[in-house]
Structure formats: C-alpha cells, structure tokens
N, C-alpha and C. Protein backbone atom coordinates (compact mmCIF):
# COMPACT_ATOMS: atom_id res chain seq x y z
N UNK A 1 66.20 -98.04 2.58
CA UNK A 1 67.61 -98.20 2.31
C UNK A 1 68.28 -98.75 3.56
N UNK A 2 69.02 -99.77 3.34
CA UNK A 2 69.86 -100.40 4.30
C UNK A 2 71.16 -100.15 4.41
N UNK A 3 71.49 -100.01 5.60
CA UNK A 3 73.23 -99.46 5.60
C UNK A 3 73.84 -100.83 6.30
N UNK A 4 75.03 -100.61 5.44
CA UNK A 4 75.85 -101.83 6.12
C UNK A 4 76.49 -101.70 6.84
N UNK A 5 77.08 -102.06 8.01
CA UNK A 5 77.83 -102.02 8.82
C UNK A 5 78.83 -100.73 8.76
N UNK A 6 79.50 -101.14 7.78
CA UNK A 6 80.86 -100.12 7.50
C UNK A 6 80.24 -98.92 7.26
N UNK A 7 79.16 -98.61 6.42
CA UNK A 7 78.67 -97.44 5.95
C UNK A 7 77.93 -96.49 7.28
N UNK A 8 77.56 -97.68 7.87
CA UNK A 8 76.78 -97.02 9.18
C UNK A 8 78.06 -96.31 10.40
N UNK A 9 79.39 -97.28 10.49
CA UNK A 9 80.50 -96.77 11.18
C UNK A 9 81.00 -95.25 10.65
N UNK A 10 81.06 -94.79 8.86
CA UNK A 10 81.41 -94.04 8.64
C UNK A 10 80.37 -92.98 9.00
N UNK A 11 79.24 -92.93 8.47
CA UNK A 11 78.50 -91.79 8.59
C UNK A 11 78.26 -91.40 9.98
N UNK A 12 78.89 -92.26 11.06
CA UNK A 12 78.75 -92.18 12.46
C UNK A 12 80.10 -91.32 12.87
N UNK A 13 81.08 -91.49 12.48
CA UNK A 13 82.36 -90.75 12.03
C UNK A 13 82.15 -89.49 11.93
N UNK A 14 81.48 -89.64 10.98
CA UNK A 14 81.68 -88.02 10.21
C UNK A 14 80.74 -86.99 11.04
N UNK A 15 79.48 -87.69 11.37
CA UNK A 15 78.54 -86.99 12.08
C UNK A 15 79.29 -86.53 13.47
N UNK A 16 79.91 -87.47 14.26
CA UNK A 16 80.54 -86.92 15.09
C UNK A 16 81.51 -86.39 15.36
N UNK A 17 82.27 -86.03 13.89
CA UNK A 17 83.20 -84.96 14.06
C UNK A 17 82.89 -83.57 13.30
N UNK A 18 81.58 -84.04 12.60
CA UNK A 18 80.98 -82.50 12.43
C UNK A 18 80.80 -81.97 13.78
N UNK A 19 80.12 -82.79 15.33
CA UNK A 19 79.60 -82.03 16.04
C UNK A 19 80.86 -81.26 16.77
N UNK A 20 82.18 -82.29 16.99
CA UNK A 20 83.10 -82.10 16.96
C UNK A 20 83.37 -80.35 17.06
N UNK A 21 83.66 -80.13 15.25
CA UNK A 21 83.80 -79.24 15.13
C UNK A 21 82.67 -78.15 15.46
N UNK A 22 81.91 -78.56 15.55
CA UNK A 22 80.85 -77.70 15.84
C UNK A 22 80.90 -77.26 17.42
N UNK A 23 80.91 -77.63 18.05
CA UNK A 23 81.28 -78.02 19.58
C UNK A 23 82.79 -76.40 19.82
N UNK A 24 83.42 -76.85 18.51
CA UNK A 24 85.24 -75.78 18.56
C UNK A 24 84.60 -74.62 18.49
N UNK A 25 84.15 -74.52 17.56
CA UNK A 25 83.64 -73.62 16.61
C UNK A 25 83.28 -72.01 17.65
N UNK A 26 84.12 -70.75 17.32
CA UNK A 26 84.11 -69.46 18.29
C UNK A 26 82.35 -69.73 18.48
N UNK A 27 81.78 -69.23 19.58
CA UNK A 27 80.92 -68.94 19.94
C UNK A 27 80.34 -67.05 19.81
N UNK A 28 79.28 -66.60 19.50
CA UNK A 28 79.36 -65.09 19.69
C UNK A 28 80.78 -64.33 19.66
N UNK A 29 80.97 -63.49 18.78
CA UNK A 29 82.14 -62.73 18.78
C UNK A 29 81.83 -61.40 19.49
N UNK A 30 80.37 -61.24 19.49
CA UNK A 30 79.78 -59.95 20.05
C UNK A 30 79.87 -60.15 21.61
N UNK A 31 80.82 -59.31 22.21
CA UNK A 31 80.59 -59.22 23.79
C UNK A 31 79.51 -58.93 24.30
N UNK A 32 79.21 -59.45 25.40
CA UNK A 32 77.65 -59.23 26.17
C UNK A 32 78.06 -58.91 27.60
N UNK A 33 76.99 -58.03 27.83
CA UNK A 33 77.09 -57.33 29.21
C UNK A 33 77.10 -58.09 30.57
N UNK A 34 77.35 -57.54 31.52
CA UNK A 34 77.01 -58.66 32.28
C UNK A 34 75.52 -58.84 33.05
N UNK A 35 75.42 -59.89 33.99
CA UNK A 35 74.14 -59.72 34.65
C UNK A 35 74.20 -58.93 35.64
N UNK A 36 73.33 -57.89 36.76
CA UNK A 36 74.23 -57.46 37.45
C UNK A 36 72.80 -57.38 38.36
N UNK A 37 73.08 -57.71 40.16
CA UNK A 37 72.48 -58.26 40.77
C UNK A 37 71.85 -56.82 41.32
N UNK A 38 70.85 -56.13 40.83
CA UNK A 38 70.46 -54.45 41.66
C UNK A 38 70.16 -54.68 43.14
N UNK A 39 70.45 -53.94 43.84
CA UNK A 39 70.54 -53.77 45.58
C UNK A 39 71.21 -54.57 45.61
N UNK A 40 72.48 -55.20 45.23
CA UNK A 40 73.48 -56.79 45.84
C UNK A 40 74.69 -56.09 45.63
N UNK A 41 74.93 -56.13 44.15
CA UNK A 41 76.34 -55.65 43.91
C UNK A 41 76.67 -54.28 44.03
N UNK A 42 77.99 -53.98 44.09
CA UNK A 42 78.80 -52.99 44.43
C UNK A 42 79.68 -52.71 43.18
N UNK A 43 79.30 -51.40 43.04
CA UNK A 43 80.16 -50.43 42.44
C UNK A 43 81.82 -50.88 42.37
N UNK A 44 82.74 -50.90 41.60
CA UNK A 44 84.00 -51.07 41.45
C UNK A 44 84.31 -49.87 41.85
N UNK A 45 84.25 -48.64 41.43
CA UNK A 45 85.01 -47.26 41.43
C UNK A 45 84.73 -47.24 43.11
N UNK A 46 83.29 -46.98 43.32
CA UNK A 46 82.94 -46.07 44.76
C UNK A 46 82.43 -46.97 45.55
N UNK A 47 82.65 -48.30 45.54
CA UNK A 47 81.94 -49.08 46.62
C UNK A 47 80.15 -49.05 47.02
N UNK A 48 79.69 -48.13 46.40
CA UNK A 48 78.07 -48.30 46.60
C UNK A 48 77.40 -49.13 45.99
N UNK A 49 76.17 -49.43 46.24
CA UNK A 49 75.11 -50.60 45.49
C UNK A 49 74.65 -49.84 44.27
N UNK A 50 74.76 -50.97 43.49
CA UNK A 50 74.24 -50.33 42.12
C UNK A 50 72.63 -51.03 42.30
N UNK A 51 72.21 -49.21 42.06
CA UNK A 51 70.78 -49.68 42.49
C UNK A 51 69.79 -48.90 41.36
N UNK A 52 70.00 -48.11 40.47
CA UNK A 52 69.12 -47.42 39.56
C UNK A 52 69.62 -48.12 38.18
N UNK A 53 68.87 -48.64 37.55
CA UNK A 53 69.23 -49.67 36.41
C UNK A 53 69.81 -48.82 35.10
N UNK A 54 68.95 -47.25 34.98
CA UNK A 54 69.34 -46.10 34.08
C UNK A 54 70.40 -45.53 33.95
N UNK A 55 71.35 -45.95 35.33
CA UNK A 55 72.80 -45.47 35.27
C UNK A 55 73.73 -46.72 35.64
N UNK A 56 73.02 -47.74 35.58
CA UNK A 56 74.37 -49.14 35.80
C UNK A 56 75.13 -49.38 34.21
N UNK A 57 76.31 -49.86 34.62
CA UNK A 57 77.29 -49.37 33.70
C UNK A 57 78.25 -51.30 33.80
N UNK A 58 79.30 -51.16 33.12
CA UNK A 58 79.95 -52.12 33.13
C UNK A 58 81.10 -51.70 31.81
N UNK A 59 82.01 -52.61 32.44
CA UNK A 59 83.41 -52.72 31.20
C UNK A 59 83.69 -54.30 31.07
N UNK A 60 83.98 -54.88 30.08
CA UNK A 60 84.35 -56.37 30.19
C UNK A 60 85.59 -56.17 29.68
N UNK A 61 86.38 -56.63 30.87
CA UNK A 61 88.07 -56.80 30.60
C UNK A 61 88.67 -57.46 29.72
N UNK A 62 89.92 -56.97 29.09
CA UNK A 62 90.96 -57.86 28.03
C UNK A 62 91.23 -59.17 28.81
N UNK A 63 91.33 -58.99 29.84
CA UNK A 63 91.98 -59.82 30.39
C UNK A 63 90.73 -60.89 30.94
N UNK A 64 89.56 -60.64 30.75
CA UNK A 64 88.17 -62.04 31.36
C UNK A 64 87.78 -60.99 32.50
N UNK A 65 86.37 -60.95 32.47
CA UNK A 65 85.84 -60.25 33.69
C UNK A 65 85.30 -58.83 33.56
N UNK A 66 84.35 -58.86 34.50
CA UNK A 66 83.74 -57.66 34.62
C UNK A 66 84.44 -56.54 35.21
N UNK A 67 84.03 -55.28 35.42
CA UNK A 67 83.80 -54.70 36.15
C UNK A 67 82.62 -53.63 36.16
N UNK A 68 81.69 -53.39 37.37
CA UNK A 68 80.50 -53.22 37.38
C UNK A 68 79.98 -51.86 38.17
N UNK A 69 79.89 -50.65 37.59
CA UNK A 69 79.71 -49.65 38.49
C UNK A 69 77.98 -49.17 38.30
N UNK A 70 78.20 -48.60 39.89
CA UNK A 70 76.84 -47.53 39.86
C UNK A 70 76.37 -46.18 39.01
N UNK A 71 77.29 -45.65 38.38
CA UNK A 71 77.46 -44.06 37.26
C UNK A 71 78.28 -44.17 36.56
N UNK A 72 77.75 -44.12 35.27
CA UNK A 72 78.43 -43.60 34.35
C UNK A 72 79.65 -42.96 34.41
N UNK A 73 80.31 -41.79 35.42
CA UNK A 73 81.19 -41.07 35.74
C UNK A 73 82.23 -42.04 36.86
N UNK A 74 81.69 -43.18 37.44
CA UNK A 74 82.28 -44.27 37.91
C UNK A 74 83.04 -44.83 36.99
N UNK A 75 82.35 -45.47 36.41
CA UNK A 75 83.24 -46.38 34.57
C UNK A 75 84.24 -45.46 34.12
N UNK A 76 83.80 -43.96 34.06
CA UNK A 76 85.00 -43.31 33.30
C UNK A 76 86.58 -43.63 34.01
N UNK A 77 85.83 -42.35 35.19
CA UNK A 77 86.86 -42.65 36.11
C UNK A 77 87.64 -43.76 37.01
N UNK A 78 86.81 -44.68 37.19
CA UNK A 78 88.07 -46.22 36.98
C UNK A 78 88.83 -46.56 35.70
N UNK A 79 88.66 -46.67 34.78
CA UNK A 79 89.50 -47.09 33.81
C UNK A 79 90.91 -46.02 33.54
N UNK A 80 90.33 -44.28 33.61
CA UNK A 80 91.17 -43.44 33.45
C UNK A 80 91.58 -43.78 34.47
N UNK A 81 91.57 -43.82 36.01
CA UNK A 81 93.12 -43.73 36.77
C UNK A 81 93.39 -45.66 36.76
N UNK A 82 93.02 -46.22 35.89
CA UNK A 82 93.86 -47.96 36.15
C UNK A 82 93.77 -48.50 34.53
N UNK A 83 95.31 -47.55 34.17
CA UNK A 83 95.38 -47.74 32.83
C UNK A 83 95.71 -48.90 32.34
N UNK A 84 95.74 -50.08 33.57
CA UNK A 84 96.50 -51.39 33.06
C UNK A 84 95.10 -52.14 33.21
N UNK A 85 93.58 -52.00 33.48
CA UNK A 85 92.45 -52.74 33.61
C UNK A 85 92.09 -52.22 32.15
N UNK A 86 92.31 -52.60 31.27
CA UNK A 86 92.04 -52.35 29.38
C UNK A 86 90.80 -53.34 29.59
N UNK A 87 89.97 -52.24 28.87
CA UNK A 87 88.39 -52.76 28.69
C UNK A 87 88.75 -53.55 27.22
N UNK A 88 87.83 -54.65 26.82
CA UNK A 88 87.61 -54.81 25.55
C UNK A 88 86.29 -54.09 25.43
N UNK A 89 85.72 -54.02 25.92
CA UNK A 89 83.98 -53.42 25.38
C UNK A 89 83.33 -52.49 26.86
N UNK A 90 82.80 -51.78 26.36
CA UNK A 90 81.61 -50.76 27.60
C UNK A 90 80.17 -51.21 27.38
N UNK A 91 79.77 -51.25 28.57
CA UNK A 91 78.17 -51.34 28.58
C UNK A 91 77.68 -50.35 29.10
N UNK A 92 76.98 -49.77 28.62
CA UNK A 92 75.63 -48.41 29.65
C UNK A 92 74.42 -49.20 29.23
N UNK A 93 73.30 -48.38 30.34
CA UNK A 93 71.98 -48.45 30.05
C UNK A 93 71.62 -47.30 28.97
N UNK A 94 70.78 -47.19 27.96
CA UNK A 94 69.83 -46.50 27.43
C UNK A 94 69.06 -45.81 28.48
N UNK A 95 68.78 -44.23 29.07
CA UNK A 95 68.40 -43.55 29.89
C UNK A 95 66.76 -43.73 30.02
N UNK A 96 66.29 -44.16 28.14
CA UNK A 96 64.65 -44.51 28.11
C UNK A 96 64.33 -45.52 28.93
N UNK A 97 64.71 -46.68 27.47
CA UNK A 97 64.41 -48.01 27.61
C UNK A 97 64.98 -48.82 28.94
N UNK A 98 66.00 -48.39 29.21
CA UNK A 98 66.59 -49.38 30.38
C UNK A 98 67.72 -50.40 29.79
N UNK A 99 67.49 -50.56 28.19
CA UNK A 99 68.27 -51.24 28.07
C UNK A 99 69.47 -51.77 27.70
N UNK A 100 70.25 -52.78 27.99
CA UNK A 100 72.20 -52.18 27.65
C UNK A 100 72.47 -52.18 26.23
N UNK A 101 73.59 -50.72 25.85
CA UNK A 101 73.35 -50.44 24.89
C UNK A 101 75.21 -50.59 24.90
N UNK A 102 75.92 -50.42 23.58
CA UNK A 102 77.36 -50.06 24.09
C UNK A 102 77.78 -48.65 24.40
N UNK A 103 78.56 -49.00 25.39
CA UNK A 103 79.30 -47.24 25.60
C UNK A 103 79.96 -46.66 24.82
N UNK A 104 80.67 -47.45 23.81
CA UNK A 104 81.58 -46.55 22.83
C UNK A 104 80.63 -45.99 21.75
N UNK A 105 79.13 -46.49 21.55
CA UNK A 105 78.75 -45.89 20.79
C UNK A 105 77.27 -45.21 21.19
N UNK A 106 77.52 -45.06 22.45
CA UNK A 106 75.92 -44.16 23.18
C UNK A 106 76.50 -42.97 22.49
N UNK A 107 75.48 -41.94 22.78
CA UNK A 107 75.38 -40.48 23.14
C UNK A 107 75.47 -39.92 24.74
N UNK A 108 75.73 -39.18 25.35
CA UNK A 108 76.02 -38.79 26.78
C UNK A 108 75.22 -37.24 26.65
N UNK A 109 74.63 -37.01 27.90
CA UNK A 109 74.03 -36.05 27.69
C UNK A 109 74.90 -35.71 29.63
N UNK A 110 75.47 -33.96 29.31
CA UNK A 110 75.71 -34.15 30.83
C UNK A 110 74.73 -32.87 31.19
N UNK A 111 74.74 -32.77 32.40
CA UNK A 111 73.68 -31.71 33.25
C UNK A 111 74.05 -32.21 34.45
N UNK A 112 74.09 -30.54 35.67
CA UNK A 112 74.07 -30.99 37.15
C UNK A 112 72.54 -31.55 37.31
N UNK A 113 71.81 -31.22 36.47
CA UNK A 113 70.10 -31.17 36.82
C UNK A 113 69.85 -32.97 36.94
N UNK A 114 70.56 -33.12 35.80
CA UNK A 114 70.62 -35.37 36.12
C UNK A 114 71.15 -36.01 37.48
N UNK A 115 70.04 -36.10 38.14
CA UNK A 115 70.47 -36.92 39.43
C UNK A 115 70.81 -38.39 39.39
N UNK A 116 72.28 -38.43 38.90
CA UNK A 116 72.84 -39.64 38.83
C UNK A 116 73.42 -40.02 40.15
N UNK A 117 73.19 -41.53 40.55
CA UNK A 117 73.77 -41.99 41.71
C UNK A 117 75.04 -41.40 42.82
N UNK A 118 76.16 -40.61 41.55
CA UNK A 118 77.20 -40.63 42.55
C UNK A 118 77.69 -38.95 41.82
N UNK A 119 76.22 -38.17 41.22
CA UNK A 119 76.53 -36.57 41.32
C UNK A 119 77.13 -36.67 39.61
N UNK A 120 77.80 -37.39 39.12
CA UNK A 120 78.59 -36.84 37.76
C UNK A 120 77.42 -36.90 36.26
N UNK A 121 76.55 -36.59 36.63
CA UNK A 121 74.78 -36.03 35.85
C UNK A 121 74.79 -36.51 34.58
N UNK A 122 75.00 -37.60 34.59
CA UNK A 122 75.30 -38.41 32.79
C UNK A 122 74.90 -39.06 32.51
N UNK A 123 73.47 -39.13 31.59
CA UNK A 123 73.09 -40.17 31.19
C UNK A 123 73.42 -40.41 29.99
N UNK A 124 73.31 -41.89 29.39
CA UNK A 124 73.59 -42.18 28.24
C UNK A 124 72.67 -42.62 27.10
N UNK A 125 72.25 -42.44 25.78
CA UNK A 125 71.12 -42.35 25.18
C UNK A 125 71.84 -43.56 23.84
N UNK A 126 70.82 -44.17 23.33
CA UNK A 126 71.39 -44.96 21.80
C UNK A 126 71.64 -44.51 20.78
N UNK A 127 70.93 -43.17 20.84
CA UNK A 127 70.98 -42.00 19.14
C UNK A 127 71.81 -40.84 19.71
N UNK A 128 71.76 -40.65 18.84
CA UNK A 128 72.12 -38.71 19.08
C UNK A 128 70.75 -38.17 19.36
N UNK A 129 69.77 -38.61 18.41
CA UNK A 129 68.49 -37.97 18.39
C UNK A 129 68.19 -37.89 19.92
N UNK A 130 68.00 -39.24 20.27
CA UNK A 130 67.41 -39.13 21.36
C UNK A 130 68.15 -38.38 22.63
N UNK A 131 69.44 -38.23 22.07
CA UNK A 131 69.81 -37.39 23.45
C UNK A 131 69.78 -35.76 23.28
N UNK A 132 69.18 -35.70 21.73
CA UNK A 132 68.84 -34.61 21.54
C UNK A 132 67.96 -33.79 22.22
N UNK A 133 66.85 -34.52 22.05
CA UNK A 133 65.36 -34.58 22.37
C UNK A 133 65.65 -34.82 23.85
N UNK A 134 66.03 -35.43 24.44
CA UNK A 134 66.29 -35.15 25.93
C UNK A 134 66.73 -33.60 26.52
N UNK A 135 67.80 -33.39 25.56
CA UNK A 135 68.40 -32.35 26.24
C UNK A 135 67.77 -31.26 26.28
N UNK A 136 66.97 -31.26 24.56
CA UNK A 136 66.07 -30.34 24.64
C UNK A 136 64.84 -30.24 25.73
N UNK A 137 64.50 -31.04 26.15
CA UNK A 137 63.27 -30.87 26.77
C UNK A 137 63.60 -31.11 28.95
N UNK A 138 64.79 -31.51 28.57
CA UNK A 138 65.17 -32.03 29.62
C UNK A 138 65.75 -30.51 30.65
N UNK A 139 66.59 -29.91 29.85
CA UNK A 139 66.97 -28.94 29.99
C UNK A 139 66.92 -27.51 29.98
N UNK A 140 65.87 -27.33 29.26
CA UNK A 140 64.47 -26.36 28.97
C UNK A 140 65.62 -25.58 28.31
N UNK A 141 65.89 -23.78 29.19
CA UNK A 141 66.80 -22.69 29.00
C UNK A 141 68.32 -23.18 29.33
N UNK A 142 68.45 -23.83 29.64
CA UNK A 142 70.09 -24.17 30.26
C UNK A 142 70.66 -24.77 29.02
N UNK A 143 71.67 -24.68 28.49
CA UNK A 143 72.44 -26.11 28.09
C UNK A 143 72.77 -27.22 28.66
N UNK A 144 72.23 -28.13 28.22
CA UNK A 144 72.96 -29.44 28.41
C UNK A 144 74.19 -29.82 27.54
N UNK A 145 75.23 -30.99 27.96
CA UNK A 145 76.30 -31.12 26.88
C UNK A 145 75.99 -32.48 25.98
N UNK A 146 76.04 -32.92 24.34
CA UNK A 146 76.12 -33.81 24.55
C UNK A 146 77.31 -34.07 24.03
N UNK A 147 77.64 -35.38 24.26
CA UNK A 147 79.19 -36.01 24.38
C UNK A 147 79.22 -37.70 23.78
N UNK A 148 80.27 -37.15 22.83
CA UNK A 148 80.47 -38.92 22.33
C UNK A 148 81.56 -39.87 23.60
N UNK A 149 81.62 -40.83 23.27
CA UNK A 149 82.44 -41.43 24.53
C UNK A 149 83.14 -41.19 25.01
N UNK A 150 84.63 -40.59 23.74
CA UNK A 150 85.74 -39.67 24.57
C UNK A 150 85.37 -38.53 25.16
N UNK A 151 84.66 -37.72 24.57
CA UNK A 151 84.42 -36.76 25.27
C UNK A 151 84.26 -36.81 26.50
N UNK A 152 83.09 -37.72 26.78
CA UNK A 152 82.42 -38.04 27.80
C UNK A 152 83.90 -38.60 29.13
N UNK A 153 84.60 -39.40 28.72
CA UNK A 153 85.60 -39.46 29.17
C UNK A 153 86.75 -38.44 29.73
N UNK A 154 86.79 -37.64 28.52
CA UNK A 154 87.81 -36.58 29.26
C UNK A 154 87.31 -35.55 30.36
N UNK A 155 85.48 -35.64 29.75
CA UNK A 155 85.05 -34.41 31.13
C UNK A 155 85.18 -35.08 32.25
N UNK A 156 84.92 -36.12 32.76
CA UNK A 156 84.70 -36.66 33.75
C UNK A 156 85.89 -37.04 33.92
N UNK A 157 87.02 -36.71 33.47
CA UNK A 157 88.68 -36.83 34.26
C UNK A 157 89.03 -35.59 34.57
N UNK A 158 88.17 -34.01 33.81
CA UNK A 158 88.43 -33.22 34.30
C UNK A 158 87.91 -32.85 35.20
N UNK A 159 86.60 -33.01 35.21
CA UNK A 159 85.91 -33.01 36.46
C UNK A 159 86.23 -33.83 38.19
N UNK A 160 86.82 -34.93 38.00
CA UNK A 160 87.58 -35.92 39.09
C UNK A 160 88.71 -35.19 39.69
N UNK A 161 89.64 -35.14 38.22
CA UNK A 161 90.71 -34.67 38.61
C UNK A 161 91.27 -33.40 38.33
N UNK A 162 90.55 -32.25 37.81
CA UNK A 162 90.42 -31.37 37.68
C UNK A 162 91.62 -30.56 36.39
C-alpha cells in the first residue's frame, strides 16, 4: 500500500500528537520513596548519618521534596513539632525484608529492647501479622506495643515531649 503525500502528512500529525499527548499524560500517581545515600546523608530531625537501612525513614512533602531521617521516632517527631512541613506520603523500611513499605500503613512494634539508631525502639513491619510474630518472639515475657501510625505518632510526641 502506497501513501500519498497528504495521507503520509496526516498520519504523521496524528502520530505526533498522540506522542504529544502521551508525553502530558500524569506520570505514576503512586509516590515513591526516595533514594537515600547510607553513611552520606543526614538525618533531618537529629543531624546523624542514616546508616541502618531497617530504621531509615522518609516523608515526601506537599510542597516537592524529601525529608530523610535515621528513626522512625525522628519522622514522627519532625513533622509533629513543624506542622507547616505537610507530608503527602511516609516511607519506612519493613524491619524483615529491608524493604520501603508506606508508613501510614506499616504496623509499629515499640520496645526499649529495639536498638534503634536514636533510642525511640520502633520498628516498622508490612502486616500486623508480622509484627505480631515479632513481638511475640521478639519480646519473649515483656510486652511489646503494637501501633498503627497515629498511634505510633502520638507515643513518640509523648515520649519527646512528654
């Protein structure tokens, strides 16, 4: 089949304003964590190196941008005292796997016995189960707490700020 001139101009048209639109077109609506450089970068809340991958944390701002802490109890407590840095989304690690899971919908398991980077003993799990099964075994005779996000939030403002 032979195209004629004109036919070949149009379908050249159209193709390139499909890519056009394709090109506009939102990209991922799902926020993604950030990359975060271990032994380089620094903590937002406490200034230390985020250096244990099981407790690196992150918030991606309303406003564009990270912010990137060493503990779990870091993330809380920056956002609670800088009520004008509005997260759109939380990132934690998964305490197993390592890998980023969201914060609004982890599980939190707290214990002094969790040697988290900066003391506030919180790790964060993808199930309930699994932070079940942590706590249970993790914790033997003691209680551990577990905690959905707010929760997890308000202890660690009571705990900061008492």
């Amino acid at each position: 089949m032979k195209l004629s001139r004109r036919s070949f101009l149009r379908y050249a048209a159209w193709g390139a304003g499909a890519l056009a639109l394709a090109a506009c077109a939102p990209q991922s609506a799902e926020p993604q964590p950030p990359e975060i450089a271990y032994n380089h970068d620094t903590c937002d809340n406490c200034g230390m190196l985020i250096s244990e991958v099981r407790f690196a944390c992150a918030s991606l701002l309303i406003k564009g941008g990270y912010r990137k802490f060493d503990d779990i109890g870091c993330l809380a407590a920056y956002h609670t005292d800088r009520p004008n840095e509005q997260a759109a989304a939380y990132f934690v690690h998964d305490y197993h796997s390592e890998s980023w899971i969201r914060g609004e919908s982890a599980t939190y398991v707290h214990s002094p016995k969790i040697a988290s980077p900066m003391g506030h003993g919180l790790a964060a799990f993808g199930t309930r189960e699994a932070a079940e099964g942590f706590a249970k075994s993790y914790c033997g005779d003691t209680d551990c707490d577990l905690l959905n996000f707010d929760e997890m939030r308000v202890h660690v403002h009571m705990h900061v700020h008492g």
